[in-house]
Protein backbone atom coordinates (compact mmCIF):
# COMPACT_ATOMS: atom_id res chain seq x y z
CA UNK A 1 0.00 0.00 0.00
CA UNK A 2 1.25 3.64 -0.78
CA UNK A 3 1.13 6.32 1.32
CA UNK A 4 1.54 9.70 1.40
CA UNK A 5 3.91 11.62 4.26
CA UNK A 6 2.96 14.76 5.50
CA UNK A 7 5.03 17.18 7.40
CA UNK A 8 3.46 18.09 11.09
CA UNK A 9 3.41 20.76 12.78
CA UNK A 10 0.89 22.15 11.51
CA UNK A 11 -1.56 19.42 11.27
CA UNK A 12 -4.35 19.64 8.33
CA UNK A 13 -7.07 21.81 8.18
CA UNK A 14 -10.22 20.92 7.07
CA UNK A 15 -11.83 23.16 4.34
CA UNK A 16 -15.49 21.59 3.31
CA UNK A 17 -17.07 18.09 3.67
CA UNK A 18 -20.09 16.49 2.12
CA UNK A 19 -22.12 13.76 1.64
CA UNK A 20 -23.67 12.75 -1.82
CA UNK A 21 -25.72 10.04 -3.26
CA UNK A 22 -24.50 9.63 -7.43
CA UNK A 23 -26.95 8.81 -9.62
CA UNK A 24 -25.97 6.53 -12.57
CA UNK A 25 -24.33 8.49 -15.56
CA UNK A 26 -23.01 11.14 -13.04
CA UNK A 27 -18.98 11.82 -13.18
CA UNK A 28 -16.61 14.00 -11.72
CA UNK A 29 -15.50 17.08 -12.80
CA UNK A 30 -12.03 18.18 -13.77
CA UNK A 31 -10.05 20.25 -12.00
CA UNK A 32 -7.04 20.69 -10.22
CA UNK A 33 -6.91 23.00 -7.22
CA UNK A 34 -4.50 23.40 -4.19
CA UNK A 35 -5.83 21.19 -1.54
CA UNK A 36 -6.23 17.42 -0.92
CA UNK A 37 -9.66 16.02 -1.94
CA UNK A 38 -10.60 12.85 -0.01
CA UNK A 39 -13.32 10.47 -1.19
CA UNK A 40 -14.90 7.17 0.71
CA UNK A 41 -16.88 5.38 -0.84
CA UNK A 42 -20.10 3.46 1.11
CA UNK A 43 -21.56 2.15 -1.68
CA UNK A 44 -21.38 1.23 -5.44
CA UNK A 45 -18.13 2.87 -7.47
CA UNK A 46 -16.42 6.29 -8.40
CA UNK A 47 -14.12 6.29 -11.65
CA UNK A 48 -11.46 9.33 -11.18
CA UNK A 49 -8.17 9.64 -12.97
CA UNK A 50 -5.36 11.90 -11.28
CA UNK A 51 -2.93 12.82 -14.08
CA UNK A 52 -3.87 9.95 -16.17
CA UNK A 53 -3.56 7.41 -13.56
CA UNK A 54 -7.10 5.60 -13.29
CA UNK A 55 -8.72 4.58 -10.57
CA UNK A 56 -12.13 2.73 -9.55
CA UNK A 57 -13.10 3.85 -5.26
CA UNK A 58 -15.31 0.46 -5.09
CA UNK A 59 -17.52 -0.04 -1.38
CA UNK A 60 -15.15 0.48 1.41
CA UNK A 61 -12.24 2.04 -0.40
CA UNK A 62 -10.99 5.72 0.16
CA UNK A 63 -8.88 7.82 -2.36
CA UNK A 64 -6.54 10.85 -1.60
CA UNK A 65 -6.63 13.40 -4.70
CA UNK A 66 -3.50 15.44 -3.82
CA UNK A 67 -3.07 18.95 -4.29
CA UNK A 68 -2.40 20.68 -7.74
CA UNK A 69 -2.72 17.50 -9.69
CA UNK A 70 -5.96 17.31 -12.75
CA UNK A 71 -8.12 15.08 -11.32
CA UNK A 72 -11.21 14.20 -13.87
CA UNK A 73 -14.18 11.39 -13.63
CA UNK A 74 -12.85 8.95 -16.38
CA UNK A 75 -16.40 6.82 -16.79
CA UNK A 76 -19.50 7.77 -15.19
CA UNK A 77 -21.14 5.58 -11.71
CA UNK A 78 -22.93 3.11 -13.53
CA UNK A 79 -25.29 2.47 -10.09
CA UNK A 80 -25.99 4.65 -7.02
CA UNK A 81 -23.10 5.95 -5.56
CA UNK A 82 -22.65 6.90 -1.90
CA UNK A 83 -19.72 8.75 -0.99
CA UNK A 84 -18.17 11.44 1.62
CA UNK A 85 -16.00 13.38 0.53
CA UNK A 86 -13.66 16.09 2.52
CA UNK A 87 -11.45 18.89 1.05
CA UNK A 88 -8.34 19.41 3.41
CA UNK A 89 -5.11 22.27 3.60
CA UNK A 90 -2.13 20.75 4.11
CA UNK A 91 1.64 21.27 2.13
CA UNK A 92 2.20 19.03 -0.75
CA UNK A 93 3.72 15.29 0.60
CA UNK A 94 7.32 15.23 1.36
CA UNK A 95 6.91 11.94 -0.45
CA UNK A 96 4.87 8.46 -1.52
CA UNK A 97 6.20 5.96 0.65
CA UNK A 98 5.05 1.94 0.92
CA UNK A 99 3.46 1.07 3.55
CA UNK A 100 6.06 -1.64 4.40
CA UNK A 101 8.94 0.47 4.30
CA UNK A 102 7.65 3.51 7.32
CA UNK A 103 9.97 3.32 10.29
CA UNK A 104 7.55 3.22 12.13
CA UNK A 105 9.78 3.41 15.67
CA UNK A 106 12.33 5.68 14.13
CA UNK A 107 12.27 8.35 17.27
CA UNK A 108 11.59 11.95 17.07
CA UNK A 109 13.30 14.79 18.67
CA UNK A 110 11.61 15.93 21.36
CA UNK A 111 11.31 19.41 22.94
CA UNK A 112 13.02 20.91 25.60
CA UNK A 113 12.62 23.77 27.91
CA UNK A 114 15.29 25.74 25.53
CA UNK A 115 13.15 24.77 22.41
CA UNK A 116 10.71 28.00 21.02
CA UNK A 117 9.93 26.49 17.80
CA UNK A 118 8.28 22.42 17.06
CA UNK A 119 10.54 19.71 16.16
CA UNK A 120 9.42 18.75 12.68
CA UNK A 121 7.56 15.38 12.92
CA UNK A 122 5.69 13.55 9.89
CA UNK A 123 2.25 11.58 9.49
CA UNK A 124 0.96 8.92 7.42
CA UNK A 125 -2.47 8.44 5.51
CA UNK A 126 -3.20 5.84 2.51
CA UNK A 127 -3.58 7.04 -0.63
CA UNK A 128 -5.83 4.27 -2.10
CA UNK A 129 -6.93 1.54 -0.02
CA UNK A 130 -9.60 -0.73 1.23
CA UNK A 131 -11.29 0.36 4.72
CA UNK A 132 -13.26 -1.22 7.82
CA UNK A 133 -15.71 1.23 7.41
CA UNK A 134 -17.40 0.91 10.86
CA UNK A 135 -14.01 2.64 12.60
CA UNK A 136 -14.25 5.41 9.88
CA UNK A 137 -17.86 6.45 9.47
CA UNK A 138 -18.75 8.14 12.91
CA UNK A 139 -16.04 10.07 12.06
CA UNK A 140 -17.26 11.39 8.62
CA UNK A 141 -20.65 11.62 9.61
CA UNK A 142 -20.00 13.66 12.90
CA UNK A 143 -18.06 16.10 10.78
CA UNK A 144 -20.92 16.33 8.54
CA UNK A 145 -22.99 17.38 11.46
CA UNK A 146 -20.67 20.07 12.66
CA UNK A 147 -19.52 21.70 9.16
CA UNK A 148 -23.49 22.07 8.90
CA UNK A 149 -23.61 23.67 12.13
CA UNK A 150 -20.60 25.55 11.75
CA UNK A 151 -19.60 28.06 14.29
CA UNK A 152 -17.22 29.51 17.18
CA UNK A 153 -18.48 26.54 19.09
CA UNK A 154 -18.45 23.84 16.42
CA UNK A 155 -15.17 24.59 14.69
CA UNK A 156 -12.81 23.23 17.25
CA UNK A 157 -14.29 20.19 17.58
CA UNK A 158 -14.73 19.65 13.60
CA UNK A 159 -10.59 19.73 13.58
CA UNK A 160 -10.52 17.54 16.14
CA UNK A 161 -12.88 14.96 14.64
CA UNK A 162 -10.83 15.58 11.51
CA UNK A 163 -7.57 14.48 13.44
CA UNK A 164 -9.05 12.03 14.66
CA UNK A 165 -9.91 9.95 11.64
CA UNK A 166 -6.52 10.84 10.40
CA UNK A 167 -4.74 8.88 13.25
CA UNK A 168 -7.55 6.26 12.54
CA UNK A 169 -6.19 5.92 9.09
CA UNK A 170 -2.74 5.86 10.31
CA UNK A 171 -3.57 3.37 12.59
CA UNK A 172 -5.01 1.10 9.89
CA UNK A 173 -1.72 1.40 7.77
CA UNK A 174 0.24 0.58 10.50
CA UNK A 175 -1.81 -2.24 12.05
CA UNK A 176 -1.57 -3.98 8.04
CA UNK A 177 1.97 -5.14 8.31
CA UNK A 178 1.64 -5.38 12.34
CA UNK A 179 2.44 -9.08 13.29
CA UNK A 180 -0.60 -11.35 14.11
CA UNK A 181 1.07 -11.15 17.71
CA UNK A 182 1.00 -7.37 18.24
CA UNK A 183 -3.02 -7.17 16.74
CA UNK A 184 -4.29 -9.94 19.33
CA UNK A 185 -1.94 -8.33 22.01
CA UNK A 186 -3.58 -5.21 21.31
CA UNK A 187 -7.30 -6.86 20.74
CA UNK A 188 -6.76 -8.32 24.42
CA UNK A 189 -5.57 -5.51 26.32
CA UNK A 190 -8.85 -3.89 24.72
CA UNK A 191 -11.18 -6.51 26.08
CA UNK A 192 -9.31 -6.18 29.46
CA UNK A 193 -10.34 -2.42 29.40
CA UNK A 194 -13.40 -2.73 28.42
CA UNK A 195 -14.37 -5.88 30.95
CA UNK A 196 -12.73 -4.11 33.81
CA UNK A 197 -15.16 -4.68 36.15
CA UNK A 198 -16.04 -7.94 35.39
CA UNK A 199 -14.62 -11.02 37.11
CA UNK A 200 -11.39 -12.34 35.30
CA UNK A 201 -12.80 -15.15 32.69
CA UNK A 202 -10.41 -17.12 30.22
CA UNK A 203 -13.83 -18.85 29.17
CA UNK A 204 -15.13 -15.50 27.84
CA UNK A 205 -11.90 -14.06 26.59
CA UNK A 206 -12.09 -17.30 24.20
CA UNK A 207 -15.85 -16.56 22.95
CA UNK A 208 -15.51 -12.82 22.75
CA UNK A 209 -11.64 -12.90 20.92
CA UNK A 210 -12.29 -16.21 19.04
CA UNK A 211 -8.72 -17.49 19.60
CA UNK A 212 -7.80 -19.96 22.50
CA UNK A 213 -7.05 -18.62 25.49
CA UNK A 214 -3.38 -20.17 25.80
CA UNK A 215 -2.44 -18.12 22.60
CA UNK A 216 -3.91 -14.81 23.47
CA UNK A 217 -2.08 -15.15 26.57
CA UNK A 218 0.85 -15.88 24.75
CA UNK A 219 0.79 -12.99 22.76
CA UNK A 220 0.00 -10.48 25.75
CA UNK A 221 2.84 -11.77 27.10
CA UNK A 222 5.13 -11.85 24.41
CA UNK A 223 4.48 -7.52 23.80
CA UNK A 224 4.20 -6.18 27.81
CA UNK A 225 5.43 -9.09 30.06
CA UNK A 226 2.33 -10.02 31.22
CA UNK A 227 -0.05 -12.56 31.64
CA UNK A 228 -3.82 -11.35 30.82
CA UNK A 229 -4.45 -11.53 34.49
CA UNK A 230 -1.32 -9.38 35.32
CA UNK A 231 -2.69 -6.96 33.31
CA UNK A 232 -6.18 -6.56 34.35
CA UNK A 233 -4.56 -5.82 37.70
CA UNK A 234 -2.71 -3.16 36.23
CA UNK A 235 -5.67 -1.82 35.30
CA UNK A 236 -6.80 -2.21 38.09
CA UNK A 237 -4.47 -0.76 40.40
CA UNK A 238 -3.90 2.25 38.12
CA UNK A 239 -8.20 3.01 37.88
CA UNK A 240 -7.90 2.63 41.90
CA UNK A 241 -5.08 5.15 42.27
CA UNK A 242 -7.23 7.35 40.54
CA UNK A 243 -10.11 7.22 42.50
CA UNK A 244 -8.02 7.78 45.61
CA UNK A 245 -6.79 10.86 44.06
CA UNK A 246 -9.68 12.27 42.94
CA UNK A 247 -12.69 10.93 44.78
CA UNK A 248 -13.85 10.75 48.45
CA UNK A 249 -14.82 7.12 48.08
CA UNK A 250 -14.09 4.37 50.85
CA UNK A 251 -11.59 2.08 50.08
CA UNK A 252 -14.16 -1.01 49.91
CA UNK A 253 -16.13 1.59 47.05
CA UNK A 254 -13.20 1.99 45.10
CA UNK A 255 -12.87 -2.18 44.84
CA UNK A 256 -15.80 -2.75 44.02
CA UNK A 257 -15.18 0.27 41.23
CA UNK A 258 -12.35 -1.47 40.02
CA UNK A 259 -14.22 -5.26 39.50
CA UNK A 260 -13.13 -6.18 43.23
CA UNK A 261 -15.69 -6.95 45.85
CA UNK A 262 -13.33 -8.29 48.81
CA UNK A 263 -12.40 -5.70 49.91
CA UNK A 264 -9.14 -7.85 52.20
CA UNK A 265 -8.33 -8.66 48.46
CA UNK A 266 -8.13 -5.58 47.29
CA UNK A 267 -5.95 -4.21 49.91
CA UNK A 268 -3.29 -7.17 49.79
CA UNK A 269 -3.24 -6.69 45.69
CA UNK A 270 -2.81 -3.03 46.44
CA UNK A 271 0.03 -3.25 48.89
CA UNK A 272 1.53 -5.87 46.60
CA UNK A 273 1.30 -3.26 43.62
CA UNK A 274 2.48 0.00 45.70
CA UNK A 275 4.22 -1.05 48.64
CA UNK A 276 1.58 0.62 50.98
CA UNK A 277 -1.96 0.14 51.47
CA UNK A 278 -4.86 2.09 49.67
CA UNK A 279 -5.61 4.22 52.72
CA UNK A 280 -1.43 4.89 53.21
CA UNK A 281 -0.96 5.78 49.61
CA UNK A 282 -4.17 8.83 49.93
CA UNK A 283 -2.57 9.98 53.38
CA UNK A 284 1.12 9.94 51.73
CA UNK A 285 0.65 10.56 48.44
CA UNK A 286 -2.47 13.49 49.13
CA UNK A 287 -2.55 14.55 52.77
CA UNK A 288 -6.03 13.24 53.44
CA UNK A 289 -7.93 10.20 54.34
């Protein structure tokens, strides 16, 4: 897959967005105008040449027009077409780069308290490629909302929701070529999150991840060190720190907060964790009990 690199600071900007339903025999125009044009296809197919290169945006694929290139409609939707579409300010790419070959853990300079200017840093998006549309539609259609409603309020948060799908597209580049390792690492440590509260079961991992328990545990292990029931306490421990920072709660409150009820248990996982008790780690840590 090809992507394009973009310089950052600053990030994009978004200019206009819309929605559109093509009828058959509709095409797009040509032109060629200084800003990125993105299009996502939800349904049917969008034939669009950028300088003479052909492509066909088919259900679930996104194209990046880039800036100052003639972009025309080559054949016309020959069914109903349902795109977004987004127009975006950015700098031209440094460069197209495959997908394969971004250093991904290449470090960045960072700032420093002598530092009045960013360090340059660069982003990623796909130029043509296939989509799980499900993580990129509540993006598009919340910016839809807000570029209707535009306004002192609304603006903000319409370059943030903008951002946002960027890193999602990043994301998706990146987790392509991630091992099978690092994606059920990653799908574990979100099931841990989002069962919390809920008494540890392998039994369910299994059902909800569809892999055997064994060889999600495996992987966890294999990216952080830790078995899956290591981790939940992690969790754990850090949600429970939080409440005692921030909250008034008892200490047999913030167990059962964190998915444990004993409340003995809690305290001898805590001190195992910390070094000190729940109650010892407010007084020290905050002054209060």
């Amino acid at each position: 897959m090809m992507c394009l690199e973009l310089t950052i600071p600053p990030l994009p900007q978004l200019v206009t967005i819309g929605h559109s339903i093509w009828i058959p025999g509709q095409q797009h125009l040509s032109r060629s105008f200084d800003v990125y044009d993105m299009l996502f296809v939800m349904k049917g197919t969008l034939y669009i040449s950028e300088d003479d290169v052909p492509f066909e945006i088919t259900e679930g694929t996104m194209l990046v027009l880039e800036p100052n290139r003639l972009h025309i409609g080559h054949r016309p939707c020959e069914e109903e077409t349902e795109i977004y579409w987004f127009h975006m300010a950015h700098s031209a790419p440094v460069r197209s780069i495959d997908s394969g070959q971004i250093p991904w853990s290449a470090p960045f300079t960072k700032g420093s308290n002598l530092d009045v200017t960013p360090h340059q840093q660069v982003m990623y998006i796909p130029k043509f490629t296939n989509l799980h549309i499900p993580n990129i539609l509540p993006f598009l259609q919340r910016m839809v909302e807000l570029h209707e409603s535009l306004s002192p309020a609304t603006s903000l948060p319409l370059q943030l929701q903008l951002t946002g799908l960027l890193a999602e597209l990043q994301a998706a580049v990146r987790l392509q070529y991630a091992p099978r390792s690092r994606i059920l690492c990653d799908q574990t440590i979100n099931y841990l999150q989002q069962h919390l509260t809920r008494p540890f079961d392998a039994k369910h991992m299994e059902e909800t991840l569809h892999f055997h328990f064994d060889y999600l545990a495996r992987c966890l292990k294999k990216h952080t060190g830790l078995s899956p029931l290591q981790y939940l306490h992690e969790l754990q421990i850090n949600k429970a720190k939080s409440l005692l920072a921030n909250t008034g709660l008892p200490v047999s409150e913030i167990g059962m907060q964190v998915g444990i009820e004993n409340t003995n248990y809690f305290i001898r996982l805590f001190r195992k964790k910390m070094g000190m008790t729940p109650g010892q780690f407010r007084i020290i840590r905050f002054g209060r009990t």
